[in-house]
N, C-alpha and C. Protein backbone atom coordinates (compact mmCIF):
# COMPACT_ATOMS: atom_id res chain seq x y z
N UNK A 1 -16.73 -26.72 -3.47
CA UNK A 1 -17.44 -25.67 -2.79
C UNK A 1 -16.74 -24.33 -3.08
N UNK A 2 -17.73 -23.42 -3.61
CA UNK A 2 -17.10 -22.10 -3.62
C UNK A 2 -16.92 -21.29 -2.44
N UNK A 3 -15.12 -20.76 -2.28
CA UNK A 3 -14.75 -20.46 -1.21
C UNK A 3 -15.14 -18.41 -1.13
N UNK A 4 -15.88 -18.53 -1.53
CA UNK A 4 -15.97 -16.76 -2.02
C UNK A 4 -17.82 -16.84 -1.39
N UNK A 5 -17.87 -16.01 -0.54
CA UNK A 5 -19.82 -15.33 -0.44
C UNK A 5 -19.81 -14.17 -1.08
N UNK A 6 -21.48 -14.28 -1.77
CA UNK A 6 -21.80 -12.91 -2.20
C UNK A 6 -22.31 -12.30 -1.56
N UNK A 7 -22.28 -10.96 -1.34
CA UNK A 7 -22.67 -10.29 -0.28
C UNK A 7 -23.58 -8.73 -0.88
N UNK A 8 -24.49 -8.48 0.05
CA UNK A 8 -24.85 -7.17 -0.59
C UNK A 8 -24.60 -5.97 0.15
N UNK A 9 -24.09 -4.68 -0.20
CA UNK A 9 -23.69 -3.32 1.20
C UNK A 9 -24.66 -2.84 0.66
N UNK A 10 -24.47 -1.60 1.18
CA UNK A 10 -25.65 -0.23 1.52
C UNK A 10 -25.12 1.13 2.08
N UNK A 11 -25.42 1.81 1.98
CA UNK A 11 -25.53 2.66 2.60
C UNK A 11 -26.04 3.99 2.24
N UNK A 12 -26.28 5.53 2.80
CA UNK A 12 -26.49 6.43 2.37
C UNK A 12 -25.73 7.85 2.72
N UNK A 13 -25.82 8.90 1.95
CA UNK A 13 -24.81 9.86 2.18
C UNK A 13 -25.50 10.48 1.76
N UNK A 14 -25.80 11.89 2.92
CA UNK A 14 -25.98 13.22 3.18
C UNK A 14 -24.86 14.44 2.27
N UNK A 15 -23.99 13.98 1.01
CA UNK A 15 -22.95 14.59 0.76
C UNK A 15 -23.36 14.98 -1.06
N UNK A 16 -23.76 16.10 -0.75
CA UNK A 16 -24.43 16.55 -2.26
C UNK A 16 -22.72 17.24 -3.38
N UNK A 17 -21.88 16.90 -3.40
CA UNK A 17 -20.77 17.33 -3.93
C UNK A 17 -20.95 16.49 -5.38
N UNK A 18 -20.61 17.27 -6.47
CA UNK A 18 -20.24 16.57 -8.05
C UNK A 18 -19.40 15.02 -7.78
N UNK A 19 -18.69 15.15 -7.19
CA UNK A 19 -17.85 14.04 -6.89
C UNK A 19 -17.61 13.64 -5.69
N UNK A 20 -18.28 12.26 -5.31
CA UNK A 20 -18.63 12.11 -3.88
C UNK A 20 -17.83 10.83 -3.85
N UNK A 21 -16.51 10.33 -3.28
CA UNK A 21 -15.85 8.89 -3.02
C UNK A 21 -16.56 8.49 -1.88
N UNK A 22 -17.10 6.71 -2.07
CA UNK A 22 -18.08 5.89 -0.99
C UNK A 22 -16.74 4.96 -0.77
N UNK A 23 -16.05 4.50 0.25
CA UNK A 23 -15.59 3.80 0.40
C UNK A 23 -16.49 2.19 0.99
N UNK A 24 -16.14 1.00 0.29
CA UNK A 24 -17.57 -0.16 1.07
C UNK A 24 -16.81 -0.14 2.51
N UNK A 25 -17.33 -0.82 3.35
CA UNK A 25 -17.31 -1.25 4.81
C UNK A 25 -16.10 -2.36 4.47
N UNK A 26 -16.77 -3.29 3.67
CA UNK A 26 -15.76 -4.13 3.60
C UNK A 26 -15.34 -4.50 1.93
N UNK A 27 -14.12 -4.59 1.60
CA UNK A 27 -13.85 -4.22 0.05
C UNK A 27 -14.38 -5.94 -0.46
N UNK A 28 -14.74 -5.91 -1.84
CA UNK A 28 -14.98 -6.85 -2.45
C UNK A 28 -14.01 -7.55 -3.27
N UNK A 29 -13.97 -8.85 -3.14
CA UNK A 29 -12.87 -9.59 -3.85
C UNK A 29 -13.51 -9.09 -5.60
N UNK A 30 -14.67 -9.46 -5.88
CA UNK A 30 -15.51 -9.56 -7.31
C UNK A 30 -16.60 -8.25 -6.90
N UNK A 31 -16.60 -6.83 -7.54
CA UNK A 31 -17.64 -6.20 -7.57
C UNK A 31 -18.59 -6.52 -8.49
N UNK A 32 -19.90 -6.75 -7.96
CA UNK A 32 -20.73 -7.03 -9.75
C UNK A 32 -21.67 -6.22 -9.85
N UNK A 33 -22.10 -4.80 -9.04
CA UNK A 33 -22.95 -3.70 -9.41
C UNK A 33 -22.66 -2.84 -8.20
N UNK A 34 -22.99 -1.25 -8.70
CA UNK A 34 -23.41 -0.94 -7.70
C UNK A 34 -24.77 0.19 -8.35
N UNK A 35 -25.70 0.49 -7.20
CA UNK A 35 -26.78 1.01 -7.61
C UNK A 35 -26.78 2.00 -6.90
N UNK A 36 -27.03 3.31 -7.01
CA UNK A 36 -27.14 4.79 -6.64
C UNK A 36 -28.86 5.20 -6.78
N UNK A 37 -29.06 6.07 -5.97
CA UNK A 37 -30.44 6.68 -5.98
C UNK A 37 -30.20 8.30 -5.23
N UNK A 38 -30.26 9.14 -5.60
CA UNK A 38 -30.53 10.58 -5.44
C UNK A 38 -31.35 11.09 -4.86
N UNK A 39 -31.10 11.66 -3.24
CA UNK A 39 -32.41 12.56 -2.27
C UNK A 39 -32.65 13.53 -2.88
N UNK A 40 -33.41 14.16 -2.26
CA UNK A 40 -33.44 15.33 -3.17
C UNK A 40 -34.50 15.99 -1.79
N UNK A 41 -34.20 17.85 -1.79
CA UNK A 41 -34.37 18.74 -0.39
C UNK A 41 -35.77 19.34 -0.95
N UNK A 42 -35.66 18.76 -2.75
CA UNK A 42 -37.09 19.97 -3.02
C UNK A 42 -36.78 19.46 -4.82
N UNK A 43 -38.11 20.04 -5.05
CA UNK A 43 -38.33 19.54 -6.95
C UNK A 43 -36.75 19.41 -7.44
N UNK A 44 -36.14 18.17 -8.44
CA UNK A 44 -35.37 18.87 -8.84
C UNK A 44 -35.34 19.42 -10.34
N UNK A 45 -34.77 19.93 -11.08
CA UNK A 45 -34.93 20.36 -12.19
C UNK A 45 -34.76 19.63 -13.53
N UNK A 46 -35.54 18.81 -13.68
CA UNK A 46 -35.38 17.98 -15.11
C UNK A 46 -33.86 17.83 -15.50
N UNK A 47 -33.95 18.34 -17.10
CA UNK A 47 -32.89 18.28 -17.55
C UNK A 47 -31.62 18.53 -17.24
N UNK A 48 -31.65 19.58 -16.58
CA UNK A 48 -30.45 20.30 -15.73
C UNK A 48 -29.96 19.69 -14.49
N UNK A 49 -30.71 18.26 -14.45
CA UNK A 49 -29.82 17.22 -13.59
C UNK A 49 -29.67 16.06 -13.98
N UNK A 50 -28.82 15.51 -12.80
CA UNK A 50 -28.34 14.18 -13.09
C UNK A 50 -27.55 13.41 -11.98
N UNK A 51 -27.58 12.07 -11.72
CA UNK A 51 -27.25 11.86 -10.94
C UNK A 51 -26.24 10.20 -11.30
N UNK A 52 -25.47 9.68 -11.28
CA UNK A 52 -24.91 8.42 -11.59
C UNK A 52 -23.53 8.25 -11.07
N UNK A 53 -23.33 6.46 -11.40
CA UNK A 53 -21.74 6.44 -10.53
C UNK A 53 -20.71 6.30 -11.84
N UNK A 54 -20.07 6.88 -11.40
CA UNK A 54 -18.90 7.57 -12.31
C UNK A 54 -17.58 6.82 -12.48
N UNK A 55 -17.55 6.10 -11.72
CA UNK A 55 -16.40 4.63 -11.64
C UNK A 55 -16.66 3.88 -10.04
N UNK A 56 -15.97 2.76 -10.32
CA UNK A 56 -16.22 2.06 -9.30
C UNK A 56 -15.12 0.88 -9.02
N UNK A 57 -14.43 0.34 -8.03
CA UNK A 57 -14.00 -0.93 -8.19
C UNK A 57 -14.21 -1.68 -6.97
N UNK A 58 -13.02 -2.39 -7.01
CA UNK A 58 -13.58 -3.52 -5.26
C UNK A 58 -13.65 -3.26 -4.33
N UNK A 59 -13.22 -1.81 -3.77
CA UNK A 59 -13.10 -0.82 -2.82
C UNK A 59 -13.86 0.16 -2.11
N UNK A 60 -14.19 1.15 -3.94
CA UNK A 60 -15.16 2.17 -3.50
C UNK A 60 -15.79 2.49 -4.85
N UNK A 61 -16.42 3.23 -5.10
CA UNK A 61 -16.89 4.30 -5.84
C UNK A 61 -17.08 5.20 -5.77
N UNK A 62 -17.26 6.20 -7.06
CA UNK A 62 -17.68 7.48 -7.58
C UNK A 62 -18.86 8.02 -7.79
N UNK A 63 -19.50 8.33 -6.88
CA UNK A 63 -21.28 8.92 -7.75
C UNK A 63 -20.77 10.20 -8.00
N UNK A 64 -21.26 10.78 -8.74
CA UNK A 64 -21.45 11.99 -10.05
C UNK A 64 -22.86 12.44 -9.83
N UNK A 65 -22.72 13.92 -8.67
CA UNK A 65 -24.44 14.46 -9.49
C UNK A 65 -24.51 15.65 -9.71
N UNK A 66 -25.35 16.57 -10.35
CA UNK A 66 -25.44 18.04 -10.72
C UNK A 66 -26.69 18.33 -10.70
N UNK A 67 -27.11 19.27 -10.12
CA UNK A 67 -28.13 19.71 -10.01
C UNK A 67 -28.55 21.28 -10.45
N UNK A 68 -28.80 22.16 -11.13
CA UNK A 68 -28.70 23.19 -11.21
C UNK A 68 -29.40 24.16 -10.37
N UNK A 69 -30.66 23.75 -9.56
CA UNK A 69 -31.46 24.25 -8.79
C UNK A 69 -30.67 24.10 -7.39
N UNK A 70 -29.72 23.11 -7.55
CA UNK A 70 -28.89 22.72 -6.14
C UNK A 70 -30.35 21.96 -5.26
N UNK A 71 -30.81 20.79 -5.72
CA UNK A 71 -32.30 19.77 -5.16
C UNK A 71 -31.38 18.68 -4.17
N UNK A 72 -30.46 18.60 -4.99
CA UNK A 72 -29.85 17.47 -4.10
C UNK A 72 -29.56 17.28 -2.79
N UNK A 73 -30.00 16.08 -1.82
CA UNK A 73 -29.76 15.94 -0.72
C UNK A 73 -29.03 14.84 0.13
N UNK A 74 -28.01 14.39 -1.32
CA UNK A 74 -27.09 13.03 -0.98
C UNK A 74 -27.75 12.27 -1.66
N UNK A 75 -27.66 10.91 -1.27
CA UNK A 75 -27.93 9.61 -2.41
C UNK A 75 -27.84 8.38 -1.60
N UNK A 76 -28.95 7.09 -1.32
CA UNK A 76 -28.30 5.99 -0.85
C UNK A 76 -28.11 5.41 -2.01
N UNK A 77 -27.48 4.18 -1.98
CA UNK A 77 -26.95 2.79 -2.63
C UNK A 77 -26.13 1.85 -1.91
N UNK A 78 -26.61 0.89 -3.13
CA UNK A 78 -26.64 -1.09 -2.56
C UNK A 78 -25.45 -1.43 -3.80
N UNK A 79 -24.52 -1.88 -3.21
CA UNK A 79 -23.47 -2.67 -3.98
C UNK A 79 -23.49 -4.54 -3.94
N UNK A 80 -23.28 -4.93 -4.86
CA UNK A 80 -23.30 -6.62 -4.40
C UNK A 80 -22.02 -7.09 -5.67
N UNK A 81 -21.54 -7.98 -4.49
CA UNK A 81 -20.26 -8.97 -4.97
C UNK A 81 -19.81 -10.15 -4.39
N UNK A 82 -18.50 -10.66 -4.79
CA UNK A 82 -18.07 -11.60 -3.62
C UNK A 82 -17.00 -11.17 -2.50
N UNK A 83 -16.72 -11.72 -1.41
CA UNK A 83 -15.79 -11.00 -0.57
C UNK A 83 -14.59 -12.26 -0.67
């Protein structure tokens, strides 16, 4: 029997900064994704944005976003691993 559950987190953040640290609730023994999605306060500007996670390990991660119109309004995301 495998002594490890996989588990999935969540959450969302109101924190529109280039470099935003998510710490999980509870750290993961095995991270195996995490997925980011970008609010946004109003249109944002095509090319002149972007939004993604920038590193990550069993702990926390990095989302990375830029916006040039400044659209951004934080970001949720779902991480899944084992604990």
């Amino acid at each position: 029997m495998d002594s490890y559950r996989s588990i999935a987190q969540w959450g969302s953040s109101d924190v529109a900064n280039r470099d935003t640290t998510v710490t999980f609730p509870v750290a993961f023994s095995i991270l195996y994704s995490v997925v980011g999605a970008p609010k946004s306060s109003s249109n944002l500007n095509g090319s002149n944005s972007n939004f993604g996670i920038k590193s990550q390990n069993n702990r926390s991660f990095i989302a990375n976003m830029y916006d040039n119109g400044n659209g951004y309004a934080g970001f949720n995301w779902c991480a899944f691993g084992k604990v």
